[in-house]
Protein backbone atom coordinates (compact mmCIF):
# COMPACT_ATOMS: atom_id res chain seq x y z
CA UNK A 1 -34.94 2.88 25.65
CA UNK A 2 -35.52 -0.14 22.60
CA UNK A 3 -32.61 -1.87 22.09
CA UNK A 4 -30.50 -1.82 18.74
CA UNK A 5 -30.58 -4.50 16.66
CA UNK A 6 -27.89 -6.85 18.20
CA UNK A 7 -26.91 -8.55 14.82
CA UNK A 8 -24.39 -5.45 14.94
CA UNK A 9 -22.48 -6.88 17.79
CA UNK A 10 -21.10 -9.81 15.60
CA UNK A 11 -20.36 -7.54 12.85
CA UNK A 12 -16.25 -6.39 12.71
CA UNK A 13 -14.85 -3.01 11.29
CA UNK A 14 -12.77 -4.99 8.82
CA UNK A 15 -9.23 -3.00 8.30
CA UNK A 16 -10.53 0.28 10.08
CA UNK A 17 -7.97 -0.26 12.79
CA UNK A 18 -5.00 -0.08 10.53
CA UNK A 19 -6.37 2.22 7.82
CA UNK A 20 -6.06 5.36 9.60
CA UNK A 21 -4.49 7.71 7.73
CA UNK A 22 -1.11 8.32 9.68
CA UNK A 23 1.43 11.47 9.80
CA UNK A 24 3.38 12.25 6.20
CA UNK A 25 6.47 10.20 7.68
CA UNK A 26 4.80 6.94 6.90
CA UNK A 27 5.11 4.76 4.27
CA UNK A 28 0.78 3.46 3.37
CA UNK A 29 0.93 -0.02 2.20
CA UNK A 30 -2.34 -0.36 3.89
CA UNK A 31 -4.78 1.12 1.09
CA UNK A 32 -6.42 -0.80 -1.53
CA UNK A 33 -7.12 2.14 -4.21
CA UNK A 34 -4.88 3.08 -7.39
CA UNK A 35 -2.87 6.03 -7.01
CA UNK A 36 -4.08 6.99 -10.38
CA UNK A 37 -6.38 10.05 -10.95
CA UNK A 38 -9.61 9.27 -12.84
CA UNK A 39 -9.61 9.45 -16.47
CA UNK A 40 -9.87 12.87 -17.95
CA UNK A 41 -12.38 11.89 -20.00
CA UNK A 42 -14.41 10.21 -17.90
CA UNK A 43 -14.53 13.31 -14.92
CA UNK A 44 -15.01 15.31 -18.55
CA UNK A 45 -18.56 13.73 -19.28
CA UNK A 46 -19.26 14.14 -15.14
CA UNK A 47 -18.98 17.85 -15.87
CA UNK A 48 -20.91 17.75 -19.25
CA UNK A 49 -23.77 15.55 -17.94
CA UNK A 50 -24.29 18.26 -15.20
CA UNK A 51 -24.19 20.99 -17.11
CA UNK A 52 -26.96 19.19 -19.53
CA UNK A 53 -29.13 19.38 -16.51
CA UNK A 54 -28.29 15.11 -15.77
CA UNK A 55 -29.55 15.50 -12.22
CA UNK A 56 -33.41 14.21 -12.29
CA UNK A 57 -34.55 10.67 -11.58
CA UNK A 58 -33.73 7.92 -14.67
CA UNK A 59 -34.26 4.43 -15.41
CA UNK A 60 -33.68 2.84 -12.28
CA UNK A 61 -31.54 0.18 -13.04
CA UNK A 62 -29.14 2.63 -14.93
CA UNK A 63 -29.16 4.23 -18.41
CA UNK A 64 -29.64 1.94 -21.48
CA UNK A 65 -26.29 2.88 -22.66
CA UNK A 66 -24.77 2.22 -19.74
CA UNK A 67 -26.56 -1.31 -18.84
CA UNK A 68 -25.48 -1.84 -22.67
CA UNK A 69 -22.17 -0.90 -22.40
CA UNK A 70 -21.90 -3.43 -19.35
CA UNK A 71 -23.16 -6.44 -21.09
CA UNK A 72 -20.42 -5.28 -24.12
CA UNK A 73 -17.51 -5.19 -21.64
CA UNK A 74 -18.47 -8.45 -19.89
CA UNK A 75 -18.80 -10.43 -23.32
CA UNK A 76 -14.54 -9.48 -23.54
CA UNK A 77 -14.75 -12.15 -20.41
CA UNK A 78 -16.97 -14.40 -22.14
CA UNK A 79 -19.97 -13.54 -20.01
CA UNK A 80 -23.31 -13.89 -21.73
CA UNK A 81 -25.85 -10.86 -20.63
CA UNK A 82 -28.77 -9.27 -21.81
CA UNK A 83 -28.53 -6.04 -20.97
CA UNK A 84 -32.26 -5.95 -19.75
CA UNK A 85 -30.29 -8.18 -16.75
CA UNK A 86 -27.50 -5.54 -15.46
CA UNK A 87 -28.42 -3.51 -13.08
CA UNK A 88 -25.77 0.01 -11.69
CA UNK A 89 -25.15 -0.28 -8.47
CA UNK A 90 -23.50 2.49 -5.66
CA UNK A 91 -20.61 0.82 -5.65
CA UNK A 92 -19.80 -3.05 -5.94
CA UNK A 93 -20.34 -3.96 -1.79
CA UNK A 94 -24.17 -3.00 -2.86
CA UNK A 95 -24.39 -5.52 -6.13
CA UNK A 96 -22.42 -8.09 -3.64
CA UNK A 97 -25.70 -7.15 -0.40
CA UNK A 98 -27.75 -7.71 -3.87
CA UNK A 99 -26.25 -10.60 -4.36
CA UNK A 100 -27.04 -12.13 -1.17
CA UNK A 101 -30.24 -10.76 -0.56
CA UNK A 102 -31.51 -12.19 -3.65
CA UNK A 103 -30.42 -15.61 -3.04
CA UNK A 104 -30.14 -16.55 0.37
CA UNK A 105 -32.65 -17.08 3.37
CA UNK A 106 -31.85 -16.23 7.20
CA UNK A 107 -29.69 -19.20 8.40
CA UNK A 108 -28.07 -20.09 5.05
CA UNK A 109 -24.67 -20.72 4.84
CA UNK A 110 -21.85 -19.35 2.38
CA UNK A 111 -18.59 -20.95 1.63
CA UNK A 112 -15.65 -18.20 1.78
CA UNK A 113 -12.50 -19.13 0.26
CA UNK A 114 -10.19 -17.92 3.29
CA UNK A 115 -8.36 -15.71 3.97
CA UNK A 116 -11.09 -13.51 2.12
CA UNK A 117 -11.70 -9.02 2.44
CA UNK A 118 -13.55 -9.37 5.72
CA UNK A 119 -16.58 -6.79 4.18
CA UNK A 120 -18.02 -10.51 2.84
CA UNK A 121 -18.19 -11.69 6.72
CA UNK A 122 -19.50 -8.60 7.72
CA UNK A 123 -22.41 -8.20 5.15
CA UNK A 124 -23.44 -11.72 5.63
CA UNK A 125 -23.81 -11.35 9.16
CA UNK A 126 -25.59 -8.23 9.03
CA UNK A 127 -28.15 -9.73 6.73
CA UNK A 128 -28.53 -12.92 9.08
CA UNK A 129 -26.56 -15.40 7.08
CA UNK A 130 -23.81 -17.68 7.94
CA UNK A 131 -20.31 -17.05 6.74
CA UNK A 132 -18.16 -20.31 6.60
CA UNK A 133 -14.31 -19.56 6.03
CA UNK A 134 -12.56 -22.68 3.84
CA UNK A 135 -8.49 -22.30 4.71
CA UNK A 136 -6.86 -21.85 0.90
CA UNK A 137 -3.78 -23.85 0.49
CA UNK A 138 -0.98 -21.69 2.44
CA UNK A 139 1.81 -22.13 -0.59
CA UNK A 140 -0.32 -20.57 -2.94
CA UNK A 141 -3.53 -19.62 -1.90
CA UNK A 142 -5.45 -21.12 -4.14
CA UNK A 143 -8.82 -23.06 -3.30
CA UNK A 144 -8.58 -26.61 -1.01
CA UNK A 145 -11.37 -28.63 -2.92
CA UNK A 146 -10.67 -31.13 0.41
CA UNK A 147 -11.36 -28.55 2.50
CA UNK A 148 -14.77 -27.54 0.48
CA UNK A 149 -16.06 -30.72 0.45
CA UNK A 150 -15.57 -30.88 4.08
CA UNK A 151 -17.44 -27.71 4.86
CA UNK A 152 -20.81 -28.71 2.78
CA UNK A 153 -23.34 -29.00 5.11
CA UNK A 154 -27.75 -28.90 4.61
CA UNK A 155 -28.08 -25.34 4.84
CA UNK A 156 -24.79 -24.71 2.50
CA UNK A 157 -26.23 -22.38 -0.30
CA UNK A 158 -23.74 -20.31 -1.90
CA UNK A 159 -19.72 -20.15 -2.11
CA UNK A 160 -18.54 -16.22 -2.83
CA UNK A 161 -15.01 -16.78 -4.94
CA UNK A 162 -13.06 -13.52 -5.96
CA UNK A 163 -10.16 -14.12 -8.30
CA UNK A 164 -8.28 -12.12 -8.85
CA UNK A 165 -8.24 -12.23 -4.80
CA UNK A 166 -8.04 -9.36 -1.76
CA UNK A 167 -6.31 -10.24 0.14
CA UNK A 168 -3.91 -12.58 -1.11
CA UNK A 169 -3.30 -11.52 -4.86
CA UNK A 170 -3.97 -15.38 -6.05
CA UNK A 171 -5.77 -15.66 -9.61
CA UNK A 172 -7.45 -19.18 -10.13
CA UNK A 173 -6.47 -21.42 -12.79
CA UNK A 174 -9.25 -21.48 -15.78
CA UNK A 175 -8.97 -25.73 -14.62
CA UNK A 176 -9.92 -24.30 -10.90
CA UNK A 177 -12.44 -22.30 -11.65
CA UNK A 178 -13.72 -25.38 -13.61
CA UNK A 179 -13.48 -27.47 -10.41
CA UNK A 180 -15.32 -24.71 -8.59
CA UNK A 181 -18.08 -24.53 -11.15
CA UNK A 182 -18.53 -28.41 -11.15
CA UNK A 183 -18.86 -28.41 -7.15
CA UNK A 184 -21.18 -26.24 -7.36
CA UNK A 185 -23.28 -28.52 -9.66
CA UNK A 186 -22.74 -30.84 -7.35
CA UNK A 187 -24.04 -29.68 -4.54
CA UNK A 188 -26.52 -27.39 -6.00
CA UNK A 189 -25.15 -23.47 -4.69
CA UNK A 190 -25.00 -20.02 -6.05
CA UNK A 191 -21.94 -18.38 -7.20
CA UNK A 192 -21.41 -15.10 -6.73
CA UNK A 193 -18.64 -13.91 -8.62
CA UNK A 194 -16.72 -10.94 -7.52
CA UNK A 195 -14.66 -10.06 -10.22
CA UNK A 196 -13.58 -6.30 -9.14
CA UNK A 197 -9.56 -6.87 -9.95
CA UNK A 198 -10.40 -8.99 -13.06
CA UNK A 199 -8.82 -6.53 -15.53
CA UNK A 200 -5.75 -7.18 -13.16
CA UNK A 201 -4.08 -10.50 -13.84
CA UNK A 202 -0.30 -10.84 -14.20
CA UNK A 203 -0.43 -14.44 -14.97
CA UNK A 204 -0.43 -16.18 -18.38
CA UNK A 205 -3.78 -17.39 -18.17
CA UNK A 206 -6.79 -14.29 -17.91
CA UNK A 207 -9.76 -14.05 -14.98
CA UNK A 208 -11.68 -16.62 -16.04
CA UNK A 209 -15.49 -16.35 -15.28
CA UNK A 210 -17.85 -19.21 -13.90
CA UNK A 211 -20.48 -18.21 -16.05
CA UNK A 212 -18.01 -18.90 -19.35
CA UNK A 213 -18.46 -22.26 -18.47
CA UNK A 214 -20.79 -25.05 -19.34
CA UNK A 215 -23.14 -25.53 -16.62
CA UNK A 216 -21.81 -21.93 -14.75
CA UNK A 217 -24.19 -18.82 -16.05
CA UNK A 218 -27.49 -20.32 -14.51
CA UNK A 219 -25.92 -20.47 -11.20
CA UNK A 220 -23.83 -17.46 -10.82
CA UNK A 221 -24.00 -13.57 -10.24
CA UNK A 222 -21.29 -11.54 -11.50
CA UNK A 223 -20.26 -8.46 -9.49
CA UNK A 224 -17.70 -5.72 -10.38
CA UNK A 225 -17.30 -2.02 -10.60
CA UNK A 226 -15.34 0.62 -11.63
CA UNK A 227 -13.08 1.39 -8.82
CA UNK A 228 -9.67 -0.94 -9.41
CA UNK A 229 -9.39 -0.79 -13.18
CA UNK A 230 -10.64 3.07 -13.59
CA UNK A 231 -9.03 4.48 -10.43
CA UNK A 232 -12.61 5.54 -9.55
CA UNK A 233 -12.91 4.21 -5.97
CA UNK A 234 -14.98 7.21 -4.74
CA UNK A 235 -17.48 7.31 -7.86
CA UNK A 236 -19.12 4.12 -5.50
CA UNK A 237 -20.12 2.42 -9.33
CA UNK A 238 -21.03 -0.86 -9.64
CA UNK A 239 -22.68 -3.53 -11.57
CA UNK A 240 -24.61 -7.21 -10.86
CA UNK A 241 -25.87 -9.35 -13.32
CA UNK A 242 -27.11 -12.86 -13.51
CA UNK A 243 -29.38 -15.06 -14.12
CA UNK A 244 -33.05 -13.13 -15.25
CA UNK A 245 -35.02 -14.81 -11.95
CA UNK A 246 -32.15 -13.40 -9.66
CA UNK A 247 -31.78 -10.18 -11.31
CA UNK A 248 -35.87 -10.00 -11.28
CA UNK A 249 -35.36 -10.10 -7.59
CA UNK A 250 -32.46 -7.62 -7.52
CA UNK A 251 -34.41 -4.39 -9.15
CA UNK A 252 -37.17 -5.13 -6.57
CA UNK A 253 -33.90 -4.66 -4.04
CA UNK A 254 -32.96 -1.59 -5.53
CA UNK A 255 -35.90 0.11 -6.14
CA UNK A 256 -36.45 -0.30 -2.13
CA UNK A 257 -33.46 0.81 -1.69
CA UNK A 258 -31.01 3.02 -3.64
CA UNK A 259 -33.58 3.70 -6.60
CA UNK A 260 -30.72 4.74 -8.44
CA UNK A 261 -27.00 5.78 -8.84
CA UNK A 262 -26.52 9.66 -9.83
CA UNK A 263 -28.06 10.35 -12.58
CA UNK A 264 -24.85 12.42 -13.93
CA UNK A 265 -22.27 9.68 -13.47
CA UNK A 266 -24.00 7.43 -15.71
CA UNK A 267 -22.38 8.91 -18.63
CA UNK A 268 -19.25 9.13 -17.33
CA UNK A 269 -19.12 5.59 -16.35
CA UNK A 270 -20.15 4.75 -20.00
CA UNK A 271 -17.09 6.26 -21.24
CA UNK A 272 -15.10 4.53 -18.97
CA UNK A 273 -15.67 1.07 -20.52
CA UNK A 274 -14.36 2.48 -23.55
CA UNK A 275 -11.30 3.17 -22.67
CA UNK A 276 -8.57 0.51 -22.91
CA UNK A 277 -5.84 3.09 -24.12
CA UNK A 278 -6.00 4.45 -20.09
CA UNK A 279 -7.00 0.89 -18.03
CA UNK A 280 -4.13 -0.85 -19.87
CA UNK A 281 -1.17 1.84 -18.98
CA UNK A 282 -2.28 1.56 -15.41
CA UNK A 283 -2.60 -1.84 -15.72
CA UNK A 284 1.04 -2.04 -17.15
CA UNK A 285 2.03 -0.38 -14.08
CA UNK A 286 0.51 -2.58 -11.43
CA UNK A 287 2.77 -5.20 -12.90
CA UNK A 288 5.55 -3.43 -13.17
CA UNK A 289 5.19 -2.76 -9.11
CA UNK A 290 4.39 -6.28 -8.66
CA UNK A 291 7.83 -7.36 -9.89
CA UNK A 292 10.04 -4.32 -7.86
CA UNK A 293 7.98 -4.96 -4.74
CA UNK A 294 8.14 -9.48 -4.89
CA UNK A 295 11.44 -8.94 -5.70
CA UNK A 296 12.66 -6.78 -2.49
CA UNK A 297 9.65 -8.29 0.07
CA UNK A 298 11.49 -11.72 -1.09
CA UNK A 299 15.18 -10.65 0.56
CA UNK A 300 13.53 -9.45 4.01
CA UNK A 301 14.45 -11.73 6.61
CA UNK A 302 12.10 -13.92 8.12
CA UNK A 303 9.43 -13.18 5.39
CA UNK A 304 7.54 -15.78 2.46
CA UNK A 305 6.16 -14.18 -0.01
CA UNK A 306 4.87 -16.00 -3.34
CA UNK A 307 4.75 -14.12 -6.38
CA UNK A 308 1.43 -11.95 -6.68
CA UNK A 309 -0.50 -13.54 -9.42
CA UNK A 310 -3.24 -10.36 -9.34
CA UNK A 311 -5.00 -7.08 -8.00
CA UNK A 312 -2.34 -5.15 -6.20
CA UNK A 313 -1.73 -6.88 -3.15
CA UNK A 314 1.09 -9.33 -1.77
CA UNK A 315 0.08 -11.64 1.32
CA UNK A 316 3.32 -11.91 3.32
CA UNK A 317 4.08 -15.17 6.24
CA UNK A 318 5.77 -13.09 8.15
CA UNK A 319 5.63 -15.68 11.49
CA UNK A 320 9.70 -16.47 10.45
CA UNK A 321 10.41 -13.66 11.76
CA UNK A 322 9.05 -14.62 15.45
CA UNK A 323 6.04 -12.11 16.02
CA UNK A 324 2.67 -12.72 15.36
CA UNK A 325 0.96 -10.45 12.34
CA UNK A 326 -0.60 -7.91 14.95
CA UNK A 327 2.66 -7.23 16.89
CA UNK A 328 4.48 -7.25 12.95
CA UNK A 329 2.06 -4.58 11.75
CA UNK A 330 2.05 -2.65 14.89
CA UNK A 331 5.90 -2.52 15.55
CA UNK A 332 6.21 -1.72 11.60
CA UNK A 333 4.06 1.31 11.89
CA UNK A 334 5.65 2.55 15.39
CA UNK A 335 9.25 1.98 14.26
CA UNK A 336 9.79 1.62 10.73
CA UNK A 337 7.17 4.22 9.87
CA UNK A 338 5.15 1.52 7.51
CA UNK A 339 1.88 0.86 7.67
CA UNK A 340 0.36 -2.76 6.36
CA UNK A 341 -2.47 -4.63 7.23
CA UNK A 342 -2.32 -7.69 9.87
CA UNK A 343 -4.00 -11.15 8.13
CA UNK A 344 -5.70 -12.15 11.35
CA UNK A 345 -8.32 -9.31 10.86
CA UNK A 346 -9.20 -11.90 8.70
CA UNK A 347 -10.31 -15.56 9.48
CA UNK A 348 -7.43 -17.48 8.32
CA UNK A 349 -5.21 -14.41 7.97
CA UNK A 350 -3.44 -15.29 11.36
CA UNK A 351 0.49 -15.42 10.66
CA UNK A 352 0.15 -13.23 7.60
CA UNK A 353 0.57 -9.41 6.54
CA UNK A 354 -1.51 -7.83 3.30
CA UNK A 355 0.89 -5.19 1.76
CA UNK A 356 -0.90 -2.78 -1.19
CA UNK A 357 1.86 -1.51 -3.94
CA UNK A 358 -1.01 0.81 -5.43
CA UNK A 359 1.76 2.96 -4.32
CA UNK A 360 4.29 5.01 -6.17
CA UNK A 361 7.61 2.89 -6.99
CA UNK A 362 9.57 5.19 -4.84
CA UNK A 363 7.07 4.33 -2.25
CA UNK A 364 7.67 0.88 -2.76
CA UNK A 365 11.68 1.11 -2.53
CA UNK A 366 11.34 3.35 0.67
CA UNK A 367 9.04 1.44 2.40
CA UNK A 368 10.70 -2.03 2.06
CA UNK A 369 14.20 -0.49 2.39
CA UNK A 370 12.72 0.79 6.37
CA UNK A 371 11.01 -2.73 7.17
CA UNK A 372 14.56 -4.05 5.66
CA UNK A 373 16.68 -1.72 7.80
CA UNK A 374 14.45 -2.28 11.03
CA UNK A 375 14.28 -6.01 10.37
CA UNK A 376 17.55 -6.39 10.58
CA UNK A 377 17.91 -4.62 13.61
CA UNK A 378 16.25 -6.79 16.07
């Protein structure tokens, strides 16, 4: 029998492990995805596009109103696009294979800023290229320019930042991103941009974007989506734009591959971006979480947490409390009926635990309250 391709053997499941959906008893701080339903208006114009008969081939990098209303909703971020450069993806992991495939060559290496959502290792690998994980800085998790520097190497070719960041919540300073930009100058690399949580920032200073920088849109690819901000994780909608050459490259991709999303989402997802009534309530609420949730994980004994700066996730140093993050995750599920992700799925991650609050604030109280009571029990 021919063998499989054995690139899959260095390839990891990511959170699979501890995503599992467990019995009703437990407590999920394990899943990245808003609790929110979709829009009303947005599954509204699903329903009317398929009742107009929206279920044919289109244009195959996505409808002109939606490529349009892309480039409109990336100019709030001080992107410049041409709409003839976006491109609708099924879902944002397939603009960030774009990404890659489009700019890298079997063998190339790509700066992660580590910790980082283990899907970047895995696609990387898959495709043949090198992952490198940079350590951030463990008080705050923000990027160690010593540490990039130190990683450069001759077949360095791109560094993938994601801000604000899965898994640690960190949003990069408008000054870092500046830094990040100029290194890149420096040592001539892509940037691929993934800003899927950028609507998500509880900071005083906004996502910033590479490309709103001088010397930052002819190097980098933006990547987002609609899950995070619409609640509209299983929609799989996406976007990638970028410089023309890249994006010339990336409808060649597509058209070999996905030819197109669903013709009858299209719409839909155009109404999303004009919603800000909707993005900004659940937006308001994120924070709100962010606060209850920093503010109890803070008292739990043998736990450092800093304040999330963005998304919906809080990266916990739980090694206080003597166990590593494997044993922490697998003794909280098994006796205090929580389940969180352990950081060492993750290079980097060792030491740490990645708790979601896309969870209901009585969630929240529960669920700390049982790691609290069985904490303080050993």
């Amino acid at each position: 029998m021919p063998e499989i391709n054995r690139t899959l053997g260095n390839v990891g499941t990511g959170f699979a492990a501890f995503l599992a959906p467990p019995g009703p008893e437990v407590i999920r701080f394990s899943v990245g995805q808003p609790d929110f339903a979709t829009p009303q208006a947005v599954v509204d114009e699903a329903k009317a596009a398929l009742d107009r008969g929206e279920t044919t081939y289109t244009r195959t990098q996505g409808s002109i109103e939606l490529c349009d209303a892309v480039a409109l909703h990336l100019s709030k971020y001080k992107i410049p696009v041409d709409p003839l450069d976006v491109l609708i993806t099924p879902g944002c992991k397939q603009a960030l294979l774009y990404s890659m495939i489009a700019t890298l060559d079997a063998g190339d290496e790509v700066l992660l800023l580590s910790p980082a959502w283990p899907s970047y290792d895995g696609m990387l690998k898959l495709l043949n290229y090198k992952p490198v994980h940079v350590p951030v800085l463990r008080e705050n998790y923000h990027p160690n320019f010593d540490a990039l520097e130190a990683a450069i190497t001759s077949k360095t070719k791109a560094i993938l930042i994601n801000s604000p960041n899965n898994p640690t919540g960190a949003v990069y300073t408008p000054e870092e991103i500046r830094q990040l930009v100029d290194f890149a100058i420096k040592h001539d690399l892509w940037i691929i941009d993934d800003m899927i949580y950028a609507n998500l920032t509880w900071t005083d200073y906004p996502y910033t974007s590479p490309c709103s920088l001088e010397g930052g849109a002819e190097r980098t690819i933006t990547v987002g989506g609609w899950s995070k901000s619409w609640a509209m994780t299983g929609w799989r909608l996406g976007w990638i734009t970028g410089p023309k050459q890249v994006m010339d490259g990336v409808k060649k991709i597509n058209v070999s591959s996905a030819t197109h999303v669903a013709s009858f989402m299209m719409p839909a997802a155009t109404v999303a971006l004009g919603l800000e009534k909707e993005t900004a309530a659940m937006a308001a609420s994120f924070k709100e979480r962010r606060g209850i949730i920093h503010g109890l994980l803070k008292e739990l004994p043998g736990i450092i947490v800093p304040e999330p700066e963005g998304a919906f996730y809080a990266f916990c140093d739980v090694t206080g409390t003597g166990m590593d993050d494997i044993e922490f995750a697998t003794r909280a599920l098994e006796e205090a009926k929580v389940q969180l992700i352990p950081g060492s799925l993750m290079e980097s991650g060792e030491g740490f635990v990645r708790i979601s609050y896309a969870t209901s604030t009585e969630n929240i109280h529960e669920g700390v309250r049982r790691l609290s009571d069985w904490l303080n029990s050993l």
